[in-house]
PDB file of N, CA and C in Angstrom:
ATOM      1  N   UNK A   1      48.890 -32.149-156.964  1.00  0.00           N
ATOM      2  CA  UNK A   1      50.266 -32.589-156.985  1.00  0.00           C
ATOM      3  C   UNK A   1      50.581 -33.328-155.682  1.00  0.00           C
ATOM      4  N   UNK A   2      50.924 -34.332-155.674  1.00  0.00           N
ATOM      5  CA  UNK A   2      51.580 -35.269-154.493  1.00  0.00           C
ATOM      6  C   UNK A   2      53.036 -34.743-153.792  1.00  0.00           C
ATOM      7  N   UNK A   3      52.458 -34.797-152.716  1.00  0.00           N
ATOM      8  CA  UNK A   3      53.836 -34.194-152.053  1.00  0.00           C
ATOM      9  C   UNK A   3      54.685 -35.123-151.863  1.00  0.00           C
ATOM     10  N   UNK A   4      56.441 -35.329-151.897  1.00  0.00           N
ATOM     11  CA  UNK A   4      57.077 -36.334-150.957  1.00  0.00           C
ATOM     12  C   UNK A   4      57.167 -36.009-149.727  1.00  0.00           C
ATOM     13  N   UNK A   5      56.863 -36.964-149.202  1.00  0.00           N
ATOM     14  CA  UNK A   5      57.214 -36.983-147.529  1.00  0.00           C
ATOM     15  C   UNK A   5      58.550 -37.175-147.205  1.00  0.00           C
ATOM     16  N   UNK A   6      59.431 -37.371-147.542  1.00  0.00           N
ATOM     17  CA  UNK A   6      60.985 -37.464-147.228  1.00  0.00           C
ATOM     18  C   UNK A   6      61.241 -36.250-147.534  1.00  0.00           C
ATOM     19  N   UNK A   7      61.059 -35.422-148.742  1.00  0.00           N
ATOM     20  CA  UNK A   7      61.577 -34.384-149.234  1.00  0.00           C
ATOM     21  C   UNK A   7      60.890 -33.066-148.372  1.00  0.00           C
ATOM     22  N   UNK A   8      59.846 -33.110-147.986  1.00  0.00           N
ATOM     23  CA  UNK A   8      59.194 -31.952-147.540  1.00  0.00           C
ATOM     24  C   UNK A   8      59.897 -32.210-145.748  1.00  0.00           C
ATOM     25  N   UNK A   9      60.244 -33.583-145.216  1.00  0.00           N
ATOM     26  CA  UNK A   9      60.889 -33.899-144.113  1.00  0.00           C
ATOM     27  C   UNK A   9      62.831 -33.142-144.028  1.00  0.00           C
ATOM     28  N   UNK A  10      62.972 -33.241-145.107  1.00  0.00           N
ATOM     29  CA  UNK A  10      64.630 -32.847-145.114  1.00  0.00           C
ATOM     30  C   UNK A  10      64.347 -31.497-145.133  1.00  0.00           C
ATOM     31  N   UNK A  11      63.165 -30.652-145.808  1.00  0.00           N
ATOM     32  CA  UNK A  11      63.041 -29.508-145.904  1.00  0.00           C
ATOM     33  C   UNK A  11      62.850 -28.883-144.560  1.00  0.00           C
ATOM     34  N   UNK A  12      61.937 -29.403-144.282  1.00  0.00           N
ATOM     35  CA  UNK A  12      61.680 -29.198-142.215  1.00  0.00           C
ATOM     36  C   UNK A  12      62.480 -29.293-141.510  1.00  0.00           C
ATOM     37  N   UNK A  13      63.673 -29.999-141.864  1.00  0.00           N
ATOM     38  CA  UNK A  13      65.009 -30.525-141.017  1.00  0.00           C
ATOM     39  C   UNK A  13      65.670 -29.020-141.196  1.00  0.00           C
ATOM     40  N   UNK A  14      66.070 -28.819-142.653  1.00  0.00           N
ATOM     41  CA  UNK A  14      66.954 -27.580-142.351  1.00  0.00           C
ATOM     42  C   UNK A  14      66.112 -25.932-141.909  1.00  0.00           C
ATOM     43  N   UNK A  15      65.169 -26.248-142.047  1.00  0.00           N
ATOM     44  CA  UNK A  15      64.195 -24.528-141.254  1.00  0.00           C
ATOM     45  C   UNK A  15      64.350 -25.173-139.550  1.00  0.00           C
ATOM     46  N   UNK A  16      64.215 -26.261-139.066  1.00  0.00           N
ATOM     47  CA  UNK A  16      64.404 -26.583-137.709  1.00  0.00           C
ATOM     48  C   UNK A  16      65.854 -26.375-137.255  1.00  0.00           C
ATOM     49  N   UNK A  17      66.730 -26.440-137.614  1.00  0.00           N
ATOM     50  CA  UNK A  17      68.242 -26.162-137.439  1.00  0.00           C
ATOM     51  C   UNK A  17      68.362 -24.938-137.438  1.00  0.00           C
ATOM     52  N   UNK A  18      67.980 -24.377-138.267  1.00  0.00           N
ATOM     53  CA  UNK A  18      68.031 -23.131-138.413  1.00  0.00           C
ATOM     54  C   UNK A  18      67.462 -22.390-137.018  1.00  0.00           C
ATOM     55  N   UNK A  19      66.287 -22.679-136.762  1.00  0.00           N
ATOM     56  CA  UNK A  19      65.916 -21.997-135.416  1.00  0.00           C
ATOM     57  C   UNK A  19      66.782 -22.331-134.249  1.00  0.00           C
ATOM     58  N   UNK A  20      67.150 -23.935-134.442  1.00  0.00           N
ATOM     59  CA  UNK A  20      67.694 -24.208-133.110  1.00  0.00           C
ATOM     60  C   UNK A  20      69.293 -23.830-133.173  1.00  0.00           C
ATOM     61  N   UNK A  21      70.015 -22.944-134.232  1.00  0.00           N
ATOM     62  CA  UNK A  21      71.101 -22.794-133.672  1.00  0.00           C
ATOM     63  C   UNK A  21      71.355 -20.978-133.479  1.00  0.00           C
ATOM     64  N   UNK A  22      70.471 -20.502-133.473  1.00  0.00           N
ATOM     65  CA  UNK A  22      69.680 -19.447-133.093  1.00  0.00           C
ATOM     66  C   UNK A  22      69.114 -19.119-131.910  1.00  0.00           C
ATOM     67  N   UNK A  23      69.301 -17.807-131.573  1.00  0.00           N
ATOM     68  CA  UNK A  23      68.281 -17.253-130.401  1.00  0.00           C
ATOM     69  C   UNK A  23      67.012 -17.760-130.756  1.00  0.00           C
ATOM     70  N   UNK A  24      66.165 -18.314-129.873  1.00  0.00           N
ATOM     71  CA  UNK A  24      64.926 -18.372-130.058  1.00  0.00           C
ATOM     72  C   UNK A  24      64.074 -17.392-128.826  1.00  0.00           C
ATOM     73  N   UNK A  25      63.348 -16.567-130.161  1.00  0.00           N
ATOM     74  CA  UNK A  25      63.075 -15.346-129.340  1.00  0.00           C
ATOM     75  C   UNK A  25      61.459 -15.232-128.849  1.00  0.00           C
ATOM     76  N   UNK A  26      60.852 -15.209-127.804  1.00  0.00           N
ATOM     77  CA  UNK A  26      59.721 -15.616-127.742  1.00  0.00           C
ATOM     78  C   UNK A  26      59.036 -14.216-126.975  1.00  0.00           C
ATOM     79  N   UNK A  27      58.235 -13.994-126.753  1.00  0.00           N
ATOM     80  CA  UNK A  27      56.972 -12.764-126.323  1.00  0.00           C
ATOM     81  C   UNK A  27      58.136 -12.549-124.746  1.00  0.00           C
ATOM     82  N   UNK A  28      58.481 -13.421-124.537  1.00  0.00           N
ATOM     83  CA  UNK A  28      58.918 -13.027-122.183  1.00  0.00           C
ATOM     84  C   UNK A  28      60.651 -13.759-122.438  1.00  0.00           C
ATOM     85  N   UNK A  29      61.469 -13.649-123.344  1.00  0.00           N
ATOM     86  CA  UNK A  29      62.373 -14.283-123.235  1.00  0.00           C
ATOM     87  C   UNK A  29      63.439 -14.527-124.498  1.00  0.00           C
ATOM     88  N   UNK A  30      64.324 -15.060-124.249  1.00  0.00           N
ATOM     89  CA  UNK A  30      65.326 -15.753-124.986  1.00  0.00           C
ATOM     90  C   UNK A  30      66.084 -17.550-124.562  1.00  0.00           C
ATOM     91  N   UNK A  31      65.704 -17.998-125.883  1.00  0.00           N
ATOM     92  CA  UNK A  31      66.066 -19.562-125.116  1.00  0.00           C
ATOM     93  C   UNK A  31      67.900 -19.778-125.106  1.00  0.00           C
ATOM     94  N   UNK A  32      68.702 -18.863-125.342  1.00  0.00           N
ATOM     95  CA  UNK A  32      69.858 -18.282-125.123  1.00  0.00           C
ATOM     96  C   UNK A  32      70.767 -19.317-124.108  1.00  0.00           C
ATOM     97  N   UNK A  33      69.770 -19.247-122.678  1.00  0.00           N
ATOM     98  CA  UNK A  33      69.756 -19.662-120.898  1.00  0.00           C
ATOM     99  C   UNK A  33      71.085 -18.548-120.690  1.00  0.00           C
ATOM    100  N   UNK A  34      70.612 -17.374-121.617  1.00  0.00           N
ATOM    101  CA  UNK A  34      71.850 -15.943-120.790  1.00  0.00           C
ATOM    102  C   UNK A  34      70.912 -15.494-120.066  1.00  0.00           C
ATOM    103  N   UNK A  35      71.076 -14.648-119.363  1.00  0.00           N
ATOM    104  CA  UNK A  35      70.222 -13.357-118.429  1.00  0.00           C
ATOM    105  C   UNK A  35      68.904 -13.062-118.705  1.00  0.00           C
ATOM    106  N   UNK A  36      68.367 -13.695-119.611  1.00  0.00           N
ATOM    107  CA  UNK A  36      67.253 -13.327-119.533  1.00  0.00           C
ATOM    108  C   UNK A  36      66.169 -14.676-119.795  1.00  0.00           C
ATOM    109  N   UNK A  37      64.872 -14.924-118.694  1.00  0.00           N
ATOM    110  CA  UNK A  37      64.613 -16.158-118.432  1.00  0.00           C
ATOM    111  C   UNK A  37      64.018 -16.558-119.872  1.00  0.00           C
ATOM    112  N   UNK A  38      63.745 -18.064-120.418  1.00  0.00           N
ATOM    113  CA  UNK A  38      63.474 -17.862-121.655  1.00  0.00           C
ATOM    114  C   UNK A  38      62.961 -19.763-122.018  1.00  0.00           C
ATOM    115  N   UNK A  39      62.939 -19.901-123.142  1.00  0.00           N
ATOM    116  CA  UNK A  39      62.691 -21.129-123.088  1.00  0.00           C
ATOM    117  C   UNK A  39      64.001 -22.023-124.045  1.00  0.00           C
ATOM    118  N   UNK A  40      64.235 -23.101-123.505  1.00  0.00           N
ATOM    119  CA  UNK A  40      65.697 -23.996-124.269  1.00  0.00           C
ATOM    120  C   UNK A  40      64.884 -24.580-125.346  1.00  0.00           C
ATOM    121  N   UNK A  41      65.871 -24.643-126.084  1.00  0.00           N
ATOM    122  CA  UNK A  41      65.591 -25.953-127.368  1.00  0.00           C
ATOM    123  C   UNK A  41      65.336 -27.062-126.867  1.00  0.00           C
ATOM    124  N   UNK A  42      65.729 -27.618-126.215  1.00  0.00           N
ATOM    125  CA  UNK A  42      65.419 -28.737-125.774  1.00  0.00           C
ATOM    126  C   UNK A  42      64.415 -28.814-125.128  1.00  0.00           C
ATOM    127  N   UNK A  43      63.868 -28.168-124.423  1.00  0.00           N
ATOM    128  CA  UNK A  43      62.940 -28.006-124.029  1.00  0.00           C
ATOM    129  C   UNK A  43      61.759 -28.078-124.807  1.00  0.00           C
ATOM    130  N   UNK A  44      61.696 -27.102-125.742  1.00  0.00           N
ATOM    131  CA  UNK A  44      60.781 -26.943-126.709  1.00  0.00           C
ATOM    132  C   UNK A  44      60.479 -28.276-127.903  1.00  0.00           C
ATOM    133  N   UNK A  45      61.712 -28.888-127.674  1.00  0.00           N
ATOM    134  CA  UNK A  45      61.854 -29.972-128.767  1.00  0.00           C
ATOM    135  C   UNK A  45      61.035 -30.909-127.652  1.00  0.00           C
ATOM    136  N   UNK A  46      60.822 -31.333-126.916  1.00  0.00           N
ATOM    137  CA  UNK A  46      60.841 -32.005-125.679  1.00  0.00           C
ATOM    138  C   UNK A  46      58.645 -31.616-126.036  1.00  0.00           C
ATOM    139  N   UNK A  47      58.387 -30.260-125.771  1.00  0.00           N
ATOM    140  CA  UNK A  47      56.773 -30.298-125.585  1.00  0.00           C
ATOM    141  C   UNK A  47      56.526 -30.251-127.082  1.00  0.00           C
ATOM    142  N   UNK A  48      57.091 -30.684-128.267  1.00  0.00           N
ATOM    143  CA  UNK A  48      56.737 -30.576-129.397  1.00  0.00           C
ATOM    144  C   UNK A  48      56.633 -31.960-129.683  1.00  0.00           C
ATOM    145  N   UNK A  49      57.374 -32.812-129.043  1.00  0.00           N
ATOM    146  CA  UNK A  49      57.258 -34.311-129.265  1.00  0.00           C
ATOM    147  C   UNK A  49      55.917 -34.532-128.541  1.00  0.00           C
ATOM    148  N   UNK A  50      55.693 -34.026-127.254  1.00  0.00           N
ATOM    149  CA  UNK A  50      54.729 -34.752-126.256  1.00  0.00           C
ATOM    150  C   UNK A  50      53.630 -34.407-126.865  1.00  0.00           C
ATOM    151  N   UNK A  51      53.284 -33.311-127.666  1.00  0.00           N
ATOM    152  CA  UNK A  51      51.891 -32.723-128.491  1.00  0.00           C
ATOM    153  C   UNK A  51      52.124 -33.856-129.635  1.00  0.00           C
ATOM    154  N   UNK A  52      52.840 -33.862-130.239  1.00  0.00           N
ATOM    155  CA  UNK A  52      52.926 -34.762-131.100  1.00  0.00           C
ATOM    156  C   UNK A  52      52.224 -36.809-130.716  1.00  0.00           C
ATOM    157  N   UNK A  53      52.917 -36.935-129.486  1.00  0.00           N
ATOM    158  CA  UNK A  53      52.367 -37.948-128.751  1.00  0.00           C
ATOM    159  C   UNK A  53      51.276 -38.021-128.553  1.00  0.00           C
ATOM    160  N   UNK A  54      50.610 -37.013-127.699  1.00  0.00           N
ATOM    161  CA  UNK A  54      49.468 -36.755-127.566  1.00  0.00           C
ATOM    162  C   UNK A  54      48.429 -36.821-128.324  1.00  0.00           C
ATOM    163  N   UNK A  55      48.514 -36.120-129.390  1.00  0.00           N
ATOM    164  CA  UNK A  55      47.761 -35.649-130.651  1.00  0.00           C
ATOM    165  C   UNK A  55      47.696 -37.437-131.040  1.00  0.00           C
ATOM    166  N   UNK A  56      48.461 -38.156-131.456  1.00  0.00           N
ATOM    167  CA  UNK A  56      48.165 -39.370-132.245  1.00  0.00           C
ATOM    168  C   UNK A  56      48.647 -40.453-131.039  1.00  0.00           C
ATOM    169  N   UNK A  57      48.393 -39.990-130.087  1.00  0.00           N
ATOM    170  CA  UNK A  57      48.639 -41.205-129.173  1.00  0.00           C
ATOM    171  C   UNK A  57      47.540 -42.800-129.508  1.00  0.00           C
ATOM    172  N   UNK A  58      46.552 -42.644-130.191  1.00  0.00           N
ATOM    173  CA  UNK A  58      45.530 -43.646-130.524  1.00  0.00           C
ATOM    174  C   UNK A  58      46.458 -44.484-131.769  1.00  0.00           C
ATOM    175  N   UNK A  59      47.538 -43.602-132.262  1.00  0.00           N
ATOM    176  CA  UNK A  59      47.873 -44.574-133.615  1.00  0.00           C
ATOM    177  C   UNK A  59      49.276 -45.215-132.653  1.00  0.00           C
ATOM    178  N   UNK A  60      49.361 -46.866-132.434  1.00  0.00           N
ATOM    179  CA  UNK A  60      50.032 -47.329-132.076  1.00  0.00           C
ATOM    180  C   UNK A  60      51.757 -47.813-132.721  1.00  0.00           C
ATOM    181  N   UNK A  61      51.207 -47.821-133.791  1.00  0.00           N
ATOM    182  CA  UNK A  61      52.364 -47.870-134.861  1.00  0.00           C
ATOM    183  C   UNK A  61      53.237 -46.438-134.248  1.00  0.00           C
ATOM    184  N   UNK A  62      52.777 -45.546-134.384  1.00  0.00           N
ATOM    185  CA  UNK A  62      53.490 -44.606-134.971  1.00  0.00           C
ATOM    186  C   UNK A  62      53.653 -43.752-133.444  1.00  0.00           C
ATOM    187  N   UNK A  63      53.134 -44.243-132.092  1.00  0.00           N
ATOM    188  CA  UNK A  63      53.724 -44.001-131.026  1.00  0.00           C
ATOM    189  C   UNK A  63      55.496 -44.432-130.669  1.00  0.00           C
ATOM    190  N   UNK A  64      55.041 -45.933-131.423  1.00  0.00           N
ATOM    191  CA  UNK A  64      56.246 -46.804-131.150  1.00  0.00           C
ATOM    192  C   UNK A  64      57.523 -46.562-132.065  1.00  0.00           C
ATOM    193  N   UNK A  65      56.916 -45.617-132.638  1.00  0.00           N
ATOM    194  CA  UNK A  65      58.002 -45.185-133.715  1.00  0.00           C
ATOM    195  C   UNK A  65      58.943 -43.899-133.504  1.00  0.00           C
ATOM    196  N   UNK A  66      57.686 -43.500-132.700  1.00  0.00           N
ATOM    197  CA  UNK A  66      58.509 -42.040-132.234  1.00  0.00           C
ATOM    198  C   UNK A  66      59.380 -42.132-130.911  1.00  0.00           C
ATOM    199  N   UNK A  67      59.276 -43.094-130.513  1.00  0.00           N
ATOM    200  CA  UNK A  67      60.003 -43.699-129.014  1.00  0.00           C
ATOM    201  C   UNK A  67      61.858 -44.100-129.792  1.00  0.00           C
ATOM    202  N   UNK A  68      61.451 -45.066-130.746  1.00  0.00           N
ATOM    203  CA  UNK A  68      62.441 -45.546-131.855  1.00  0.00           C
ATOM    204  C   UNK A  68      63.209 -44.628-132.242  1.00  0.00           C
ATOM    205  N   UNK A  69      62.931 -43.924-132.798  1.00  0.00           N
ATOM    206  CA  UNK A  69      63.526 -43.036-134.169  1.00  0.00           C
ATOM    207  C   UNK A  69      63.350 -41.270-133.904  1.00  0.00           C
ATOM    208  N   UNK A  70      62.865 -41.021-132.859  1.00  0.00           N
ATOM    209  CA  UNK A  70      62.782 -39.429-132.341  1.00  0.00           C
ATOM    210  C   UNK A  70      63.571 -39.739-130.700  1.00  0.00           C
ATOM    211  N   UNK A  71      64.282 -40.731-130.449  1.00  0.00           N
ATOM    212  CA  UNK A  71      64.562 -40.518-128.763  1.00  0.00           C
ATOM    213  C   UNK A  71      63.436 -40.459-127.984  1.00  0.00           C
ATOM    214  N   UNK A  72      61.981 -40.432-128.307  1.00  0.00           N
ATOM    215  CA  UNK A  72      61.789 -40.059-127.327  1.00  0.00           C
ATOM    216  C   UNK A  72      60.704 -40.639-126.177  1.00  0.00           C
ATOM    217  N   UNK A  73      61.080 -39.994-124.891  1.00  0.00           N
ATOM    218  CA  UNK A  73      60.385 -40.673-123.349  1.00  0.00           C
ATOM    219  C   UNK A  73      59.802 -39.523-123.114  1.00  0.00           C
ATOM    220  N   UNK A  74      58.646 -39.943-122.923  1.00  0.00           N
ATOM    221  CA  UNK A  74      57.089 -38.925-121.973  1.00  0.00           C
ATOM    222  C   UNK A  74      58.213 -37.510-121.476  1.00  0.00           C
ATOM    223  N   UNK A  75      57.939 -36.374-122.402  1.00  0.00           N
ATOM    224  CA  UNK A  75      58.692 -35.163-120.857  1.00  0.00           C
ATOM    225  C   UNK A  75      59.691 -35.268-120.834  1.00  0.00           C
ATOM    226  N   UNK A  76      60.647 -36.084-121.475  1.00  0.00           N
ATOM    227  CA  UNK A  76      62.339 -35.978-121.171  1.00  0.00           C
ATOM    228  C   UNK A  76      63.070 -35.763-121.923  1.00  0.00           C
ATOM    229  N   UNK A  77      62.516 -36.389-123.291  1.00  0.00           N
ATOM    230  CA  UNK A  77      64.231 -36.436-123.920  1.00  0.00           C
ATOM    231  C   UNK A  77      63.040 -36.578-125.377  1.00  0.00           C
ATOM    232  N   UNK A  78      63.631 -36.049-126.203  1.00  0.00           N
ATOM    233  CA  UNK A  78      63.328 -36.492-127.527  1.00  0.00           C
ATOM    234  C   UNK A  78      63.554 -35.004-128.645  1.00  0.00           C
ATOM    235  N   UNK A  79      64.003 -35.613-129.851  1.00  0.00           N
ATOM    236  CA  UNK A  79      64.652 -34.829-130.943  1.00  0.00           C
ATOM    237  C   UNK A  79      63.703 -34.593-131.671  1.00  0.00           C
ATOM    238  N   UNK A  80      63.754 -33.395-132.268  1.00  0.00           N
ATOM    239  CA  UNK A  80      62.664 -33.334-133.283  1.00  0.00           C
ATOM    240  C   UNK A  80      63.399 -33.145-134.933  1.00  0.00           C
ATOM    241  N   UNK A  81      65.166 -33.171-134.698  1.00  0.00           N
ATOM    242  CA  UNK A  81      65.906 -32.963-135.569  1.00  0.00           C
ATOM    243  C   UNK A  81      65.862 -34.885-136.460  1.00  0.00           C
ATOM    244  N   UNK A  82      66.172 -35.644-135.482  1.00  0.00           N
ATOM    245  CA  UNK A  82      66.390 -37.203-135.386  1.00  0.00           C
ATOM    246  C   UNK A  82      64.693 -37.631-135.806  1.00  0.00           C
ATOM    247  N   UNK A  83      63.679 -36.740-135.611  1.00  0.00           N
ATOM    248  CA  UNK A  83      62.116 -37.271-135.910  1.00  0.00           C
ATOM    249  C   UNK A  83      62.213 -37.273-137.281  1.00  0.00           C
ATOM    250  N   UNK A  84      62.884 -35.419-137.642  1.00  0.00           N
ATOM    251  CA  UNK A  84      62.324 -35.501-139.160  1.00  0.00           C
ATOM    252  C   UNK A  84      63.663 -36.207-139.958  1.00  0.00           C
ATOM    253  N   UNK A  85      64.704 -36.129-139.550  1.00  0.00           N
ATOM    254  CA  UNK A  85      65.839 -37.616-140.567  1.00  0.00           C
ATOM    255  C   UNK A  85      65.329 -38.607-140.394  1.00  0.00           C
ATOM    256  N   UNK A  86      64.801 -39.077-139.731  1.00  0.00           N
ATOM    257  CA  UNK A  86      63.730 -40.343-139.463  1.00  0.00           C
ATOM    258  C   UNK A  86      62.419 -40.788-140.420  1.00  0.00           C
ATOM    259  N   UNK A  87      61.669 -39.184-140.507  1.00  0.00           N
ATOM    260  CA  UNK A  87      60.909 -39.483-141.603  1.00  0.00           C
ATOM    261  C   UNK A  87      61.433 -39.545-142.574  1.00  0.00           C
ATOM    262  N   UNK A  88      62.140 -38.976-143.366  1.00  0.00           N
ATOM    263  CA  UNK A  88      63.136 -39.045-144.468  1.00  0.00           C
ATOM    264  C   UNK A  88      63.366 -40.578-144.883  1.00  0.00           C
ATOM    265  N   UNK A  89      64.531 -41.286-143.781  1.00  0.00           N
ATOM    266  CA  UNK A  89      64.763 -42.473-143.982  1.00  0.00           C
ATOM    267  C   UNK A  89      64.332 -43.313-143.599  1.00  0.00           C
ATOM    268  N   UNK A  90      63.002 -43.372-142.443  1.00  0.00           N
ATOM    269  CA  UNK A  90      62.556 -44.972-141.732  1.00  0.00           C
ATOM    270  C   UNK A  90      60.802 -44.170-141.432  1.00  0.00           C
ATOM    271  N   UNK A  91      60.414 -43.585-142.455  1.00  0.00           N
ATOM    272  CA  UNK A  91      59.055 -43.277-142.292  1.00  0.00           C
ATOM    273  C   UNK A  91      57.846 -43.930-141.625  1.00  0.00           C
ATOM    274  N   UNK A  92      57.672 -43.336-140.582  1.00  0.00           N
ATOM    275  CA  UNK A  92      56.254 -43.962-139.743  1.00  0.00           C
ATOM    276  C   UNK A  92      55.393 -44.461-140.752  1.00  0.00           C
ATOM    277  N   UNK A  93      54.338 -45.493-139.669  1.00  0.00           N
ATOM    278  CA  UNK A  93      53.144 -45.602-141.013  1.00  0.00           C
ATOM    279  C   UNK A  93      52.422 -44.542-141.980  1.00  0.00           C
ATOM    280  N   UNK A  94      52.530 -45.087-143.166  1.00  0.00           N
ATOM    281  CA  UNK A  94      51.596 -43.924-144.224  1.00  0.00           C
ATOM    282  C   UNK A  94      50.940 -43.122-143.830  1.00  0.00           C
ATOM    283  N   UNK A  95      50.317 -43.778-143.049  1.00  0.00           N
ATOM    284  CA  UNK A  95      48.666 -43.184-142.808  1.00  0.00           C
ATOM    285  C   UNK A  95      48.748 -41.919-141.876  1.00  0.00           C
ATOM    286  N   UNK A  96      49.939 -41.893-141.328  1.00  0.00           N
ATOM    287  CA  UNK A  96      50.200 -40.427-140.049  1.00  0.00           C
ATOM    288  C   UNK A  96      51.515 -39.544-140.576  1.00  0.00           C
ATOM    289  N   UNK A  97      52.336 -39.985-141.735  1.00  0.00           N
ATOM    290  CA  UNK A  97      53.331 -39.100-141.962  1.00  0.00           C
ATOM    291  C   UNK A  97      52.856 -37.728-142.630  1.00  0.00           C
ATOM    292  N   UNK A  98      52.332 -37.998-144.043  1.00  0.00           N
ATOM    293  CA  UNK A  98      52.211 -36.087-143.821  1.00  0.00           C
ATOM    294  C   UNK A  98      51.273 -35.419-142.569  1.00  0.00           C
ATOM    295  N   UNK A  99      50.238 -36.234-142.076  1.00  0.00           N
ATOM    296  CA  UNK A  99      49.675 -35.254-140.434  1.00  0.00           C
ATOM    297  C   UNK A  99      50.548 -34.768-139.995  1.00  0.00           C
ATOM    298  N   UNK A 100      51.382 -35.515-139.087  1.00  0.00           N
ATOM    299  CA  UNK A 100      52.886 -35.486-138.785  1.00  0.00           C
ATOM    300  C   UNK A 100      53.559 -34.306-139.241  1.00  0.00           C
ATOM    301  N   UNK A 101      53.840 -34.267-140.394  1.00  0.00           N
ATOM    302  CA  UNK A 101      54.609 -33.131-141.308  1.00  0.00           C
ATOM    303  C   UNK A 101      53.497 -32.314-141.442  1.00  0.00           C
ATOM    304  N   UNK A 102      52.799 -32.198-141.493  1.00  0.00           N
ATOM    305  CA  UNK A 102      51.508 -30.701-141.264  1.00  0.00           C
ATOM    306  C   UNK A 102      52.271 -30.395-139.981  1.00  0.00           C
ATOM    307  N   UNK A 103      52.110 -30.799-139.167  1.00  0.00           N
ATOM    308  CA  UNK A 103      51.892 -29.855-137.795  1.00  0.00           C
ATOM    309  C   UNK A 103      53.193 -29.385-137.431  1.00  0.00           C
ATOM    310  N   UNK A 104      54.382 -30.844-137.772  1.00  0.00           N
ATOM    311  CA  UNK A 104      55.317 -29.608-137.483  1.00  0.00           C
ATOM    312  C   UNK A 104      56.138 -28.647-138.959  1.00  0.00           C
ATOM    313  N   UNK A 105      55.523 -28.782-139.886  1.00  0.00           N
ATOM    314  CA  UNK A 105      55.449 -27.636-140.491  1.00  0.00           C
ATOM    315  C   UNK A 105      54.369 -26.252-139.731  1.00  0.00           C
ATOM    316  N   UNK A 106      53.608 -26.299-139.129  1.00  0.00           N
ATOM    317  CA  UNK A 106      53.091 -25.170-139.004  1.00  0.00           C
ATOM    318  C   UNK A 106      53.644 -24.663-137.623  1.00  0.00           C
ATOM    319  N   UNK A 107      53.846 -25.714-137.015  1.00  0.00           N
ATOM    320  CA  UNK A 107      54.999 -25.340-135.541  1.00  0.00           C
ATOM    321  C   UNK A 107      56.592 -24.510-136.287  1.00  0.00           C
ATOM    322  N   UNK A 108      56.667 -25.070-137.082  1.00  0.00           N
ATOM    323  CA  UNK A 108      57.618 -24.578-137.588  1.00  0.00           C
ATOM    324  C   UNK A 108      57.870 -22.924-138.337  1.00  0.00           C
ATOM    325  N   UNK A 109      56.718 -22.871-138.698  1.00  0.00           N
ATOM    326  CA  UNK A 109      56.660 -21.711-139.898  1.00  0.00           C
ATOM    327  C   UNK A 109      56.413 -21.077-138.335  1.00  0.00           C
ATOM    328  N   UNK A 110      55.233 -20.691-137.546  1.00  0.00           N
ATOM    329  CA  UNK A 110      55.328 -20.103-136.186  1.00  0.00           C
ATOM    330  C   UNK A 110      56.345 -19.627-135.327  1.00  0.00           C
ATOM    331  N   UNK A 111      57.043 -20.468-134.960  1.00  0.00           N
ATOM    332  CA  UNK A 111      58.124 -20.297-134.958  1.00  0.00           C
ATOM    333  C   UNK A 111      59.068 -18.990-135.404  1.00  0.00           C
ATOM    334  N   UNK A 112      59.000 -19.442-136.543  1.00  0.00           N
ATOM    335  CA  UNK A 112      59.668 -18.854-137.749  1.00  0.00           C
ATOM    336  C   UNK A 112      59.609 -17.151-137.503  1.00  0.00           C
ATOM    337  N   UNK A 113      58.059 -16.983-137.465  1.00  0.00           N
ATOM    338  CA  UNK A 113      57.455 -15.541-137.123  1.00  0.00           C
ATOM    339  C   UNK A 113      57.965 -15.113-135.955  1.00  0.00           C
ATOM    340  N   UNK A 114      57.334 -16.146-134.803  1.00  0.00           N
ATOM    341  CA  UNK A 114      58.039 -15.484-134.050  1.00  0.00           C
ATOM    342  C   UNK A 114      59.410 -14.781-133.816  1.00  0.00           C
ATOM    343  N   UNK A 115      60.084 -15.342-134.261  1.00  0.00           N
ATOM    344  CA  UNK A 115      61.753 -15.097-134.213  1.00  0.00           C
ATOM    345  C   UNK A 115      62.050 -14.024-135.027  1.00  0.00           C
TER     346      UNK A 115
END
């Protein structure tokens, strides 16, 4: 069965919201930034893009896409909410969107556990 990539992307969108408007609860912490040291969403959205970069930094298309359509700059700034409405509506090249949607589906489901 063929998966859609927009549809399995909107699906990822709302399990990602879901964590991020949530404690995110990790082994030494809460990303809360209350009293107890922890890790931010943004943050996390931030080293989930750069693995993401990383990982397919050889596919040029789809570097330049994530700069575009995820916000994002090396380490600073970038959405992973704006990545997957992105795949949805202005899908990277073919050839890297479900990879793409593998990984942060499994970042995601992880996540998930953890919490």
């Amino acid at each position: 069965m063929k998966i859609n990539s927009g549809l399995l992307a909107v699906q990822l969108l709302g399990q990602w919201n879901r964590i991020s408007q949530v404690h995110l609860s990790l082994n030494y912490g809460c990303s809360c930034n209350g009293s107890l040291p922890g890790l931010a969403v943004n943050d996390l959205e931030i080293n989930i893009i750069d693995f993401l970069n990383e990982k397919y930094s050889h596919e040029v298309g789809f570097v330049k896409w994530l700069r575009k359509y995820a916000h994002y700059i090396e380490g600073t700034t970038g959405s992973v909410s704006e990545l997957l409405k992105n795949i949805a509506l202005e899908p990277p090249p073919p050839n890297i969107t479900m990879r793409v949607l593998k990984d942060l589906s499994n970042t995601i489901e992880s996540l998930n556990k953890t919490h």
